[in-house]
PDB file of N, CA and C in Angstrom:
ATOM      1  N   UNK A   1       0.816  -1.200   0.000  1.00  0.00           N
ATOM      2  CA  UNK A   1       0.000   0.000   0.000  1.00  0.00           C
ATOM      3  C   UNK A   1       0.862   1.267   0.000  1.00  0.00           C
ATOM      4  N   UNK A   2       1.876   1.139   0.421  1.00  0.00           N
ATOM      5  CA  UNK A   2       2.975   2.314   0.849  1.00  0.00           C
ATOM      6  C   UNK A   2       3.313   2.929  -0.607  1.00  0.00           C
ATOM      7  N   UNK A   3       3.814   1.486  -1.222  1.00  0.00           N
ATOM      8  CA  UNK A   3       4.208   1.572  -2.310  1.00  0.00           C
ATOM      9  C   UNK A   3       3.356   2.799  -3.391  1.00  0.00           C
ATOM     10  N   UNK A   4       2.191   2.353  -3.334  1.00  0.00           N
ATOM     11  CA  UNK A   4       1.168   2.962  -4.232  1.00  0.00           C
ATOM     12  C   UNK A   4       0.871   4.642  -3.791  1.00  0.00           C
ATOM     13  N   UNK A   5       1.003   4.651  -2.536  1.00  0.00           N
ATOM     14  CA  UNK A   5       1.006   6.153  -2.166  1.00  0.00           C
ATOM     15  C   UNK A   5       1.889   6.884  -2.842  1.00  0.00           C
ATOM     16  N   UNK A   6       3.345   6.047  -2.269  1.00  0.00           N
ATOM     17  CA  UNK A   6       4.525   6.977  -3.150  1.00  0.00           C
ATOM     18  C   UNK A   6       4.478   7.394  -4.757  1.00  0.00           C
ATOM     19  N   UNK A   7       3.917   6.128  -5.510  1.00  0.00           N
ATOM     20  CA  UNK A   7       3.817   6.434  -6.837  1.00  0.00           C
ATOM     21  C   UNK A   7       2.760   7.334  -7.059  1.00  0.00           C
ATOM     22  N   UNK A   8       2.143   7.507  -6.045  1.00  0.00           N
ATOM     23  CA  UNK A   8       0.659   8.520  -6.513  1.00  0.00           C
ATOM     24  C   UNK A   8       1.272  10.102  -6.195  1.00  0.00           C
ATOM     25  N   UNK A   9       1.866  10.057  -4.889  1.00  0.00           N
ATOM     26  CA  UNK A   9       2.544  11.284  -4.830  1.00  0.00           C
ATOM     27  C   UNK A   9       3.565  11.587  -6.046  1.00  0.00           C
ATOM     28  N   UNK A  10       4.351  10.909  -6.438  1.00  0.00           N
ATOM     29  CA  UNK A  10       5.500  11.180  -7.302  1.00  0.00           C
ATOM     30  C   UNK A  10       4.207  11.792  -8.343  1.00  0.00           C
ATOM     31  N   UNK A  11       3.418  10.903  -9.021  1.00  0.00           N
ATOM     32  CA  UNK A  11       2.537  11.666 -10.217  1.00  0.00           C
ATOM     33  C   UNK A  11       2.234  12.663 -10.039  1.00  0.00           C
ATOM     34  N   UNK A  12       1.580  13.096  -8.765  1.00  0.00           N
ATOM     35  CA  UNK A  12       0.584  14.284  -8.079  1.00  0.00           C
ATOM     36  C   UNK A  12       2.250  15.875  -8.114  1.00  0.00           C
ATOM     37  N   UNK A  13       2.917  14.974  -7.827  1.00  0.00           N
ATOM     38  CA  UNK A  13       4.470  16.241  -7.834  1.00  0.00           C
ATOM     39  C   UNK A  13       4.344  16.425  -9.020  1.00  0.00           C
ATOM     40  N   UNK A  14       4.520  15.705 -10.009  1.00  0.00           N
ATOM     41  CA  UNK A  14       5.252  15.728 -11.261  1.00  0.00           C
ATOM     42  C   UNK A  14       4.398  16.884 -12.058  1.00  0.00           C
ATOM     43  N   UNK A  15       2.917  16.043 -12.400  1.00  0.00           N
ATOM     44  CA  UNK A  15       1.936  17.044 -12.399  1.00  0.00           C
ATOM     45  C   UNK A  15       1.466  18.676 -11.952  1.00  0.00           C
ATOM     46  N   UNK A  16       1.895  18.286 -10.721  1.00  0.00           N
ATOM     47  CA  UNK A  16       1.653  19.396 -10.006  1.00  0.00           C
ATOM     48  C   UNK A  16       3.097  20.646 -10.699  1.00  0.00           C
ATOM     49  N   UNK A  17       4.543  20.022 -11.192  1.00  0.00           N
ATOM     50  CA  UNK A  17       5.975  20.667 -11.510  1.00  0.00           C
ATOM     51  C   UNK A  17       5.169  21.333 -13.102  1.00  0.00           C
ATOM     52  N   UNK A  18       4.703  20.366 -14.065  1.00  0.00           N
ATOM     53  CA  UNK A  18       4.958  20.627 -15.005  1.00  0.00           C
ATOM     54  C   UNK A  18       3.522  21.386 -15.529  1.00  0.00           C
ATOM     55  N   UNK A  19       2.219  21.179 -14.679  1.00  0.00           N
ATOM     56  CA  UNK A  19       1.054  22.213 -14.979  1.00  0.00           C
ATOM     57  C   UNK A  19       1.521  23.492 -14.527  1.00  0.00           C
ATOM     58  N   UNK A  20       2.285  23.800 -13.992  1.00  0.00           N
ATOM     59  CA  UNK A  20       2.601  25.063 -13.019  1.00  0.00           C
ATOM     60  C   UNK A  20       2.798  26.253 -14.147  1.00  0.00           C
ATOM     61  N   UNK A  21       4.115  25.678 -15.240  1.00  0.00           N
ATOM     62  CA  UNK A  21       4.359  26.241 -16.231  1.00  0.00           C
ATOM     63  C   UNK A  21       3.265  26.904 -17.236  1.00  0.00           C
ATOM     64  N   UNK A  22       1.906  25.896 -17.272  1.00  0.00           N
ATOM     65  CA  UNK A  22       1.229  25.692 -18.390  1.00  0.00           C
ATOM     66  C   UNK A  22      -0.166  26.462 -18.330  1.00  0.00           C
ATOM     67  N   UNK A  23      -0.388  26.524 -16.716  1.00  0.00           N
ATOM     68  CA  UNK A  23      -1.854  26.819 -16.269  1.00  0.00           C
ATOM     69  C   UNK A  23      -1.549  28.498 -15.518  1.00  0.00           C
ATOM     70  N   UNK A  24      -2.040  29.259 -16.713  1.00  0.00           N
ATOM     71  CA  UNK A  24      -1.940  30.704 -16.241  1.00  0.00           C
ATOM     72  C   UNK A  24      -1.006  31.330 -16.069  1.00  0.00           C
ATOM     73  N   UNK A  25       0.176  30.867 -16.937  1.00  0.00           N
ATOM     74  CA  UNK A  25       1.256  31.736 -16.882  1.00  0.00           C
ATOM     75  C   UNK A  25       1.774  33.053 -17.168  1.00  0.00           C
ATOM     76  N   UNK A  26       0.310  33.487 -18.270  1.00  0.00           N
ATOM     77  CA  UNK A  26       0.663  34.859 -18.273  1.00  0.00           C
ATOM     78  C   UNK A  26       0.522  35.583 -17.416  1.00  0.00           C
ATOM     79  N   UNK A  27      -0.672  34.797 -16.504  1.00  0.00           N
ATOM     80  CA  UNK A  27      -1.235  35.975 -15.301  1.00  0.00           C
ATOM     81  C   UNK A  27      -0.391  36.839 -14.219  1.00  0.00           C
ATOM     82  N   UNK A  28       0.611  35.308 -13.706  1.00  0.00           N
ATOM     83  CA  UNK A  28       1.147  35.549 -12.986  1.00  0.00           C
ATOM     84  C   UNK A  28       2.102  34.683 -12.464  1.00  0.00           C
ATOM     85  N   UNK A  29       3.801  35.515 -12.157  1.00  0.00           N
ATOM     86  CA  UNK A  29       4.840  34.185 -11.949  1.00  0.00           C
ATOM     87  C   UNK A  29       4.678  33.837 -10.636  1.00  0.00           C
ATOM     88  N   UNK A  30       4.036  34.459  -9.732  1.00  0.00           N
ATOM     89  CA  UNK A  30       4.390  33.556  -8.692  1.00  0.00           C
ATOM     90  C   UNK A  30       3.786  32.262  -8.123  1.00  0.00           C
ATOM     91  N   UNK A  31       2.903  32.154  -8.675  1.00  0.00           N
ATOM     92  CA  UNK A  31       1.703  30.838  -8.724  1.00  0.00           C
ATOM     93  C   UNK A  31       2.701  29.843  -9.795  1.00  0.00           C
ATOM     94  N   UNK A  32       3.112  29.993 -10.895  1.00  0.00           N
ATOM     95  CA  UNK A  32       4.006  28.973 -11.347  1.00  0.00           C
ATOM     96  C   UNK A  32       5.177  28.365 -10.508  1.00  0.00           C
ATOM     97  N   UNK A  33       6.285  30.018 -10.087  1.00  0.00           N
ATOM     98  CA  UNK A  33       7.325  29.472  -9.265  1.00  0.00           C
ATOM     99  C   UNK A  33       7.196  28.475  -7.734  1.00  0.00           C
ATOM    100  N   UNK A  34       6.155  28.570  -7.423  1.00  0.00           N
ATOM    101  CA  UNK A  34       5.745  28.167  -6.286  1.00  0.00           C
ATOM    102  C   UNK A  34       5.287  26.461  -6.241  1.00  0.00           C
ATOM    103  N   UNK A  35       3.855  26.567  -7.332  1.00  0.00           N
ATOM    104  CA  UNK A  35       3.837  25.489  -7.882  1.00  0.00           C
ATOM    105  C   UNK A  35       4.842  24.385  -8.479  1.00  0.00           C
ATOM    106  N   UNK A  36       5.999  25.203  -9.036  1.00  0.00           N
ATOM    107  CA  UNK A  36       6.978  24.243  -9.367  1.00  0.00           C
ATOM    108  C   UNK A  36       8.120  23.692  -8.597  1.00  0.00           C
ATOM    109  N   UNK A  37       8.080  24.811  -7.279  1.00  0.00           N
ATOM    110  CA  UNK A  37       8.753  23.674  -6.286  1.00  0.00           C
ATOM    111  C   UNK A  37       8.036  23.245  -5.060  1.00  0.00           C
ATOM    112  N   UNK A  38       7.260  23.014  -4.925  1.00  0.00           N
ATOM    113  CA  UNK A  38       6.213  22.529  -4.115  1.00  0.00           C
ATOM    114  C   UNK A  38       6.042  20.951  -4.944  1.00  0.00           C
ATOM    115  N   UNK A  39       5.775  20.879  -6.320  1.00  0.00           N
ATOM    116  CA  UNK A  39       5.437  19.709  -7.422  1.00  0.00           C
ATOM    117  C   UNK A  39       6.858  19.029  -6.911  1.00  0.00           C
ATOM    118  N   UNK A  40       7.903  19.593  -7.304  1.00  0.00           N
ATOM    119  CA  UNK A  40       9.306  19.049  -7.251  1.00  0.00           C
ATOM    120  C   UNK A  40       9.259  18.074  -5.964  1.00  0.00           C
ATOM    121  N   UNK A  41       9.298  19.233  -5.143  1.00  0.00           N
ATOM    122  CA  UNK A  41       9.613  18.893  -3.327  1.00  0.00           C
ATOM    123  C   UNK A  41       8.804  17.141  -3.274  1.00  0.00           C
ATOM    124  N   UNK A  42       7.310  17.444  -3.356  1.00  0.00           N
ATOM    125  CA  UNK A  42       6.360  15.908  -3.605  1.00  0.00           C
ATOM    126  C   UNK A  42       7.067  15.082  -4.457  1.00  0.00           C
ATOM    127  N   UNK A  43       7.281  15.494  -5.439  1.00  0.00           N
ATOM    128  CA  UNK A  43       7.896  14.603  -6.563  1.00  0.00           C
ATOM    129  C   UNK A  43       9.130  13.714  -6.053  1.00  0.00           C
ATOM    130  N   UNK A  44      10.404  14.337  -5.628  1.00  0.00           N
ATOM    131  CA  UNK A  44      11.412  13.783  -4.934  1.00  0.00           C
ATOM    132  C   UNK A  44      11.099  12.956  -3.718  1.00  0.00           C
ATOM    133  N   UNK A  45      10.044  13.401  -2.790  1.00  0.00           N
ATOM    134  CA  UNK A  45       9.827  12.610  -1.819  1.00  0.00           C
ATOM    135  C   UNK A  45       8.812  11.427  -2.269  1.00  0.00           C
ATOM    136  N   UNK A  46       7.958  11.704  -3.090  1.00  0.00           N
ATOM    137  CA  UNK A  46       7.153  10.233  -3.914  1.00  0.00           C
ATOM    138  C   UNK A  46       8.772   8.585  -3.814  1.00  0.00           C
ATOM    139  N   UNK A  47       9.605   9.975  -5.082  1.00  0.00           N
ATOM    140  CA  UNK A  47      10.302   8.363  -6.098  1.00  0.00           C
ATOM    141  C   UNK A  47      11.442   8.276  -5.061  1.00  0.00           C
ATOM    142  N   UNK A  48      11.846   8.804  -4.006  1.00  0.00           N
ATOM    143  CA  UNK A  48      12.661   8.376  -3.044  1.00  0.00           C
ATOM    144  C   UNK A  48      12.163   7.472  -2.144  1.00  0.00           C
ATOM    145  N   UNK A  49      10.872   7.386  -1.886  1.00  0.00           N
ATOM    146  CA  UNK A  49      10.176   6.330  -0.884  1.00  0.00           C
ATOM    147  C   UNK A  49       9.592   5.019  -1.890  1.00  0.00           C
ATOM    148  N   UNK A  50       9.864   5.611  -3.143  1.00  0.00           N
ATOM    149  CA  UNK A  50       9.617   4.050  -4.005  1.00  0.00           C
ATOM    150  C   UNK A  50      10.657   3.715  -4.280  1.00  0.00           C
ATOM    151  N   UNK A  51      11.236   4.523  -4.578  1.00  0.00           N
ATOM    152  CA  UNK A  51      12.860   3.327  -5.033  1.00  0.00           C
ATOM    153  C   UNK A  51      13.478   2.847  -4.076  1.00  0.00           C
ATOM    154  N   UNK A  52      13.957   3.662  -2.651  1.00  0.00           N
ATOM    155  CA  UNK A  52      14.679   3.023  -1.518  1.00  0.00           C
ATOM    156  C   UNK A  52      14.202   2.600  -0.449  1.00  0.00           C
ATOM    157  N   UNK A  53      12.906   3.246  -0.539  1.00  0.00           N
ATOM    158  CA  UNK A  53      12.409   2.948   1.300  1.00  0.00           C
ATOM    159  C   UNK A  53      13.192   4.687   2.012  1.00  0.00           C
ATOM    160  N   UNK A  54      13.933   5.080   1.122  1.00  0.00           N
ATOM    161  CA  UNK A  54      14.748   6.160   2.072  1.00  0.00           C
ATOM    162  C   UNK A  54      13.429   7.265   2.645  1.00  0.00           C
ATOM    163  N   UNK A  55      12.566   7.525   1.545  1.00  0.00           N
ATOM    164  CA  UNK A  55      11.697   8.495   2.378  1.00  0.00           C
ATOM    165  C   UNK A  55      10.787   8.418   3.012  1.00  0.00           C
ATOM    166  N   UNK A  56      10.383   7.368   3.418  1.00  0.00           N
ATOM    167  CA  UNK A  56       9.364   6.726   3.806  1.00  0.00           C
ATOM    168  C   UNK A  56       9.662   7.483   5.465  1.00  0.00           C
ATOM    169  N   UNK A  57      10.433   7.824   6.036  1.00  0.00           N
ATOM    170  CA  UNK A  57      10.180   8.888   7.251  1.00  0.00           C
ATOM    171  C   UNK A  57       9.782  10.133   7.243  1.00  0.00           C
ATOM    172  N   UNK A  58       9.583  10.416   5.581  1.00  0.00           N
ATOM    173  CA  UNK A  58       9.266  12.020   5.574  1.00  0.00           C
ATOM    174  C   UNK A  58       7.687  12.173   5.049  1.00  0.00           C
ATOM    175  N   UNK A  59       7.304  11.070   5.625  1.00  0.00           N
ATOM    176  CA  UNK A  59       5.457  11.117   5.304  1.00  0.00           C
ATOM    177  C   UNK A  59       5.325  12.433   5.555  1.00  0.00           C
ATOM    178  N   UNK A  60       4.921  12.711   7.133  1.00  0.00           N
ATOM    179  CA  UNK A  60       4.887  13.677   7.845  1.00  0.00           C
ATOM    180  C   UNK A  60       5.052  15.315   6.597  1.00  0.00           C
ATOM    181  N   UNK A  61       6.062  15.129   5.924  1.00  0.00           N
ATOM    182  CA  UNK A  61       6.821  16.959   5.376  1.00  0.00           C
ATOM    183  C   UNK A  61       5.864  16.567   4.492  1.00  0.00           C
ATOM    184  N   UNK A  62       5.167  15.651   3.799  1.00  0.00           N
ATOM    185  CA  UNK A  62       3.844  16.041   2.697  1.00  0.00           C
ATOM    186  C   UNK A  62       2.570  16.546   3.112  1.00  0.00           C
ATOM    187  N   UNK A  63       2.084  16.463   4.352  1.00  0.00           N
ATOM    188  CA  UNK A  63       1.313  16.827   5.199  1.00  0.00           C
ATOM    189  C   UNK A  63       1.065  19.021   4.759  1.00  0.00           C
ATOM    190  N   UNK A  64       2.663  19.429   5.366  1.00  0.00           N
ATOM    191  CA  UNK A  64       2.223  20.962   5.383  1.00  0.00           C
ATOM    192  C   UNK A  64       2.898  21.665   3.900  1.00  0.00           C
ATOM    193  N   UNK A  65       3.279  20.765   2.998  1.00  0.00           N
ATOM    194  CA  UNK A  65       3.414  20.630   1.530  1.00  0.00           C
ATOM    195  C   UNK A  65       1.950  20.789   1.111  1.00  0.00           C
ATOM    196  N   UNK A  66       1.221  19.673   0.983  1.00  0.00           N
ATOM    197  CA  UNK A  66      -0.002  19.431   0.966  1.00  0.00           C
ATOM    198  C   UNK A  66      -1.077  20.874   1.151  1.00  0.00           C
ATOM    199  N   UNK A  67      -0.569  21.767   2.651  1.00  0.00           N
ATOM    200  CA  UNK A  67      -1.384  22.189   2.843  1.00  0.00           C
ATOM    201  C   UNK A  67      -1.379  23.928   2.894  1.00  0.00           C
ATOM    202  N   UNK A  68       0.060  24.156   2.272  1.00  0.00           N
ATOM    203  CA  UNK A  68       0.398  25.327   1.882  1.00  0.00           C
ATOM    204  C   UNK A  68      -0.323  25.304   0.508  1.00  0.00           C
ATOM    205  N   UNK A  69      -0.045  24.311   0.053  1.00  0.00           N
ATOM    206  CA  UNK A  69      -0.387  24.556  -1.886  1.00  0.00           C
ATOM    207  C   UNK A  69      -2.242  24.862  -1.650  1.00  0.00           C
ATOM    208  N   UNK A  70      -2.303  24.386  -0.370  1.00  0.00           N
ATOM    209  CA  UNK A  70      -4.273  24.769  -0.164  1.00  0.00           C
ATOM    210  C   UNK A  70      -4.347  25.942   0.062  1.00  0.00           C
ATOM    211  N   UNK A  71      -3.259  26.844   0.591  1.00  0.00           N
ATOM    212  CA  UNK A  71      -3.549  28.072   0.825  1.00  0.00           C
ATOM    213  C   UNK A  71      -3.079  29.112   0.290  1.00  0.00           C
ATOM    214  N   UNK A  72      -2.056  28.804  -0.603  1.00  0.00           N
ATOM    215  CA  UNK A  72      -1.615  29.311  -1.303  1.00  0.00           C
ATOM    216  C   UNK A  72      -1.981  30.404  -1.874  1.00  0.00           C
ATOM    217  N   UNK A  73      -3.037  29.918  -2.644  1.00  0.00           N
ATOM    218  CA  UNK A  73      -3.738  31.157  -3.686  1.00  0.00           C
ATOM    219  C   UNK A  73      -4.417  32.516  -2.431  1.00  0.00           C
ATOM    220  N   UNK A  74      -4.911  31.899  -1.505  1.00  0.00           N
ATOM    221  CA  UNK A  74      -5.418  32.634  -0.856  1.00  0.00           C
ATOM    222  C   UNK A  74      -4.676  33.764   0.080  1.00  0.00           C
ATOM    223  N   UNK A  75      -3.437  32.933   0.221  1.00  0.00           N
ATOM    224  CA  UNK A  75      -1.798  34.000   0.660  1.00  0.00           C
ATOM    225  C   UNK A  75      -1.513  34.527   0.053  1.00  0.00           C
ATOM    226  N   UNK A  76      -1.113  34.457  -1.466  1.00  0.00           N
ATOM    227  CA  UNK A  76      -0.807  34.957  -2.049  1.00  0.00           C
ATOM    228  C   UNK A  76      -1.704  35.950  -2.879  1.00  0.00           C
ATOM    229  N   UNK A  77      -2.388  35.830  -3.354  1.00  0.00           N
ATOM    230  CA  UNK A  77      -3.585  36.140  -3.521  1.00  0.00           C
ATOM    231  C   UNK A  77      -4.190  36.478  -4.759  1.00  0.00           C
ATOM    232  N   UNK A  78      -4.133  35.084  -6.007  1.00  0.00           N
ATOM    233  CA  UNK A  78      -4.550  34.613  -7.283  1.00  0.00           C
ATOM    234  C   UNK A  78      -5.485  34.148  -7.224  1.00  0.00           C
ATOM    235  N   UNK A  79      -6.577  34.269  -6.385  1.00  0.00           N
ATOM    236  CA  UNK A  79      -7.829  33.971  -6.478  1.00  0.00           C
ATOM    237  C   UNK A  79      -8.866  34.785  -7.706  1.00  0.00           C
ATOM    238  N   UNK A  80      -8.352  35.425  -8.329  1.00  0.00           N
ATOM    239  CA  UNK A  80      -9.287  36.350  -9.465  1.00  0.00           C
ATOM    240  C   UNK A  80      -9.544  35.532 -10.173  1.00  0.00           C
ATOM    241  N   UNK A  81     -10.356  35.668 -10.904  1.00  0.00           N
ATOM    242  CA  UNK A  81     -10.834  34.943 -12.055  1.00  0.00           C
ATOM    243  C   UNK A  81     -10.273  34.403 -13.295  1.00  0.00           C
ATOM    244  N   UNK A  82      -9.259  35.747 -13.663  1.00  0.00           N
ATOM    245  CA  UNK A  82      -9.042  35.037 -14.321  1.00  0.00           C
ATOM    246  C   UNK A  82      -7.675  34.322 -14.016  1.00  0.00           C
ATOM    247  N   UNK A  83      -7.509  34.039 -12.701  1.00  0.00           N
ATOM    248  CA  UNK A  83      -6.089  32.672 -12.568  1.00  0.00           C
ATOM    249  C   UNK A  83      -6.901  31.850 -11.840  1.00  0.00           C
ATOM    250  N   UNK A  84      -8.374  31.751 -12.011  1.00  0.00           N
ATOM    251  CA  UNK A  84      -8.816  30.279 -11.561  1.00  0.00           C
ATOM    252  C   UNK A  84      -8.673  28.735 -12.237  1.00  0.00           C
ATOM    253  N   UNK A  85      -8.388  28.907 -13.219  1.00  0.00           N
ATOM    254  CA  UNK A  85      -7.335  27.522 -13.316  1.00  0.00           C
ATOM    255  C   UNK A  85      -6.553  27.277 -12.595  1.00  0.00           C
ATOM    256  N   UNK A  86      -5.484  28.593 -12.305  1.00  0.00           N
ATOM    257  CA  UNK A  86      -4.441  28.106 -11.650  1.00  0.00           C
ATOM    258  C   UNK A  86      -4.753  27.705  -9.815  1.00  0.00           C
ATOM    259  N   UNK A  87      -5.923  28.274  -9.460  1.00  0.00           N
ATOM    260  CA  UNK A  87      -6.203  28.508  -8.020  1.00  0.00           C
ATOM    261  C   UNK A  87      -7.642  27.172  -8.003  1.00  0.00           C
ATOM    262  N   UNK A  88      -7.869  26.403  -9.104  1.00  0.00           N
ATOM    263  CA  UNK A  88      -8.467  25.786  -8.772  1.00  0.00           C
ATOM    264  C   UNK A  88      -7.241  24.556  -9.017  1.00  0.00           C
ATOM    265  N   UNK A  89      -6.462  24.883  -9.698  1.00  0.00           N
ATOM    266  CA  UNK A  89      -5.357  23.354  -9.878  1.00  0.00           C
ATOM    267  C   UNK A  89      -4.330  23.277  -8.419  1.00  0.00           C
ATOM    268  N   UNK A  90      -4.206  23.930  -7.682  1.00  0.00           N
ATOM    269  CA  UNK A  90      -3.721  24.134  -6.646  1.00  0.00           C
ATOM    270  C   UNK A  90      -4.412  23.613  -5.276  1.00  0.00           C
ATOM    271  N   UNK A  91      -5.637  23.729  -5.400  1.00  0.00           N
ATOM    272  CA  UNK A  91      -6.126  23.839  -4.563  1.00  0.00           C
ATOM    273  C   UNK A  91      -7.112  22.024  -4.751  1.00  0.00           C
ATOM    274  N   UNK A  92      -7.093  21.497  -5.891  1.00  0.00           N
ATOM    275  CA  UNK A  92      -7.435  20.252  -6.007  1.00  0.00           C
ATOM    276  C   UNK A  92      -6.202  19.208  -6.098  1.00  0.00           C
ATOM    277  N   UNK A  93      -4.938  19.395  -6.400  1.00  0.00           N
ATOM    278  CA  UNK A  93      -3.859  18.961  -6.299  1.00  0.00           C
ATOM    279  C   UNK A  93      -3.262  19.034  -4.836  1.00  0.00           C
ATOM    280  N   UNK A  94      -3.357  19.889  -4.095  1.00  0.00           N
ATOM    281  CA  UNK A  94      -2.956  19.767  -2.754  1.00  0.00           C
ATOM    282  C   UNK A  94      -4.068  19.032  -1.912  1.00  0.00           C
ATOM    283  N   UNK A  95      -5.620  19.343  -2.503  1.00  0.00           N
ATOM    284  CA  UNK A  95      -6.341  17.726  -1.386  1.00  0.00           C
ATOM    285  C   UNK A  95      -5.532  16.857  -1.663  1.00  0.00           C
ATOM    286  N   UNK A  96      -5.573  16.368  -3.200  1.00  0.00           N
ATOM    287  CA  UNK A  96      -4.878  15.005  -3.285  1.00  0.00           C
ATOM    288  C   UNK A  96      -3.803  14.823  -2.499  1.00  0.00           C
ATOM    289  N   UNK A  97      -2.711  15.459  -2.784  1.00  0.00           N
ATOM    290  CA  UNK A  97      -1.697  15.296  -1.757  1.00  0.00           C
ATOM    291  C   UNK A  97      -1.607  15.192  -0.381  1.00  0.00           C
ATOM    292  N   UNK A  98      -2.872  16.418   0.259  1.00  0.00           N
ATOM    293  CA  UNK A  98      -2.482  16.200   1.258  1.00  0.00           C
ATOM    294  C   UNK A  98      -3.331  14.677   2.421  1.00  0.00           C
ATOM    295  N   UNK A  99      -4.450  13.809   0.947  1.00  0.00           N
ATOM    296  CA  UNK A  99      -4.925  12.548   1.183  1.00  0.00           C
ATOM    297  C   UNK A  99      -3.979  11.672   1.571  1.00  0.00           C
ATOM    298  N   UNK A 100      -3.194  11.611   0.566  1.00  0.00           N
ATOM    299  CA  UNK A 100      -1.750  11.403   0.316  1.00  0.00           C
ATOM    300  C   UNK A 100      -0.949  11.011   1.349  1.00  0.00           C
ATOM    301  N   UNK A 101      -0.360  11.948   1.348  1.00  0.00           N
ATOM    302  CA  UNK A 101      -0.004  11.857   3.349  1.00  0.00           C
ATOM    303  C   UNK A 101      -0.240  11.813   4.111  1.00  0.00           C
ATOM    304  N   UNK A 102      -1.607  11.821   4.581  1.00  0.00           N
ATOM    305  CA  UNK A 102      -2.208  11.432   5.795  1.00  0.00           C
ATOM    306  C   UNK A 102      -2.478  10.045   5.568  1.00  0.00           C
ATOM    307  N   UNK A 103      -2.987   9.491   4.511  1.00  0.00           N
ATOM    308  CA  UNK A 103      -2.981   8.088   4.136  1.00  0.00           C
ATOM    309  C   UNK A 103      -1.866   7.247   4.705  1.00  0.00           C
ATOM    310  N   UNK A 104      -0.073   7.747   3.797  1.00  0.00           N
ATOM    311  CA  UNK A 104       0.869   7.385   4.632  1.00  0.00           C
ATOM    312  C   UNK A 104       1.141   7.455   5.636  1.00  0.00           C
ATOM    313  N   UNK A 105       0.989   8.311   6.540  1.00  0.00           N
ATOM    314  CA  UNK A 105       1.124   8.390   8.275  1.00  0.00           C
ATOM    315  C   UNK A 105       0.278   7.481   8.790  1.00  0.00           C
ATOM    316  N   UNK A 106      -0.908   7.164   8.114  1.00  0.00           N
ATOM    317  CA  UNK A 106      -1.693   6.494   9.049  1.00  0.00           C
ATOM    318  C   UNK A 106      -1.693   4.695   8.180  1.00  0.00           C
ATOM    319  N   UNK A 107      -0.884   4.330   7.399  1.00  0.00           N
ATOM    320  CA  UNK A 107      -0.970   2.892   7.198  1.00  0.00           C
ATOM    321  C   UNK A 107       0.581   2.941   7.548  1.00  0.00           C
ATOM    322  N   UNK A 108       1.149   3.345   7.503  1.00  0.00           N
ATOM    323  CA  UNK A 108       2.724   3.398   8.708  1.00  0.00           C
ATOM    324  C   UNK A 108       2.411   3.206  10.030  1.00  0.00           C
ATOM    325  N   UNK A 109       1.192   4.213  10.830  1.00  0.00           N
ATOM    326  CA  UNK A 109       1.148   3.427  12.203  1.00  0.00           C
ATOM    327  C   UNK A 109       0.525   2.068  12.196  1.00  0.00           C
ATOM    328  N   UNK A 110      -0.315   1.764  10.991  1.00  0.00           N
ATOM    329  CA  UNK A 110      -1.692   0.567  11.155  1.00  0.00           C
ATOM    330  C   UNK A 110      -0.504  -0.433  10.878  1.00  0.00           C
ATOM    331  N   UNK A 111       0.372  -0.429  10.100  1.00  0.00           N
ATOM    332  CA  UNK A 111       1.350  -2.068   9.970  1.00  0.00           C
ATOM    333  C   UNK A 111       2.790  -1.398  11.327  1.00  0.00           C
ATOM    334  N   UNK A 112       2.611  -0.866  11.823  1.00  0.00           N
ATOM    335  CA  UNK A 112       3.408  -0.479  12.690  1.00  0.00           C
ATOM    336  C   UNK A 112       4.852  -0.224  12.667  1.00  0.00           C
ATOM    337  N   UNK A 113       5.224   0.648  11.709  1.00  0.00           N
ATOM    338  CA  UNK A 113       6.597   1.210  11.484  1.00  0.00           C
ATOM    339  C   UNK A 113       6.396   2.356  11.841  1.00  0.00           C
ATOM    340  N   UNK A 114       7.801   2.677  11.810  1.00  0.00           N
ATOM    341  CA  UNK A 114       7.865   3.858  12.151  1.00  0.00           C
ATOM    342  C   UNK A 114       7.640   5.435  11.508  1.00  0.00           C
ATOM    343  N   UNK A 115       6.820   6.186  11.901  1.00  0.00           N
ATOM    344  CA  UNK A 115       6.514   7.540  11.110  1.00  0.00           C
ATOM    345  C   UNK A 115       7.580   7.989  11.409  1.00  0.00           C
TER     346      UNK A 115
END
């Protein structure tokens, strides 16, 4: 099950790196730059906990990953209309994620390793 989280996060990063570029870029850079290392950050911690087991302690750092990219738009403040692509791709990409990781924290305690 672990397994499948990580690969879902790695997609949900990757996705999350390379829409960043694509979704509303004229509007505005800081919703891309942000998006693209936030995507990254998930992304690296996805294919590091699938290939080695190495990240599998950093469930936990997808959690407020997860839950910045939720607030993001609203901090920053690309909520207008017309960067609601970008403030609705943000803001449906970080549930996922932050499912994501709470999923992992909590089938890490249920087979009992360590978070």
């Amino acid at each position: 099950m672990l397994a499948v989280i990580d690969g879902l996060t790695f997609a949900v990063g990757v996705w999350l790196a390379l829409s960043s570029f694509t979704i509303d870029l004229d509007h505005d850079f800081t919703n891309p730059w942000n998006d693209g290392l936030v995507g990254t950050c998930l992304a690296v911690l996805g294919a590091s906990s699938l290939i080695s087991g190495v990240g599998h302690g950093w469930f936990p750092a997808r959690i407020p990953l997860a839950a910045w990219l939720i607030t993001t738009p609203f901090v920053v403040g690309y909520t207008d209309t017309p960067m609601a692509s970008g403030t609705t791709n943000d803001i449906v990409t970080g549930a996922i994620a932050l499912s994501l990781g709470l999923s992992g924290v909590l089938e890490r305690k249920r087979t009992g390793r360590r978070v």
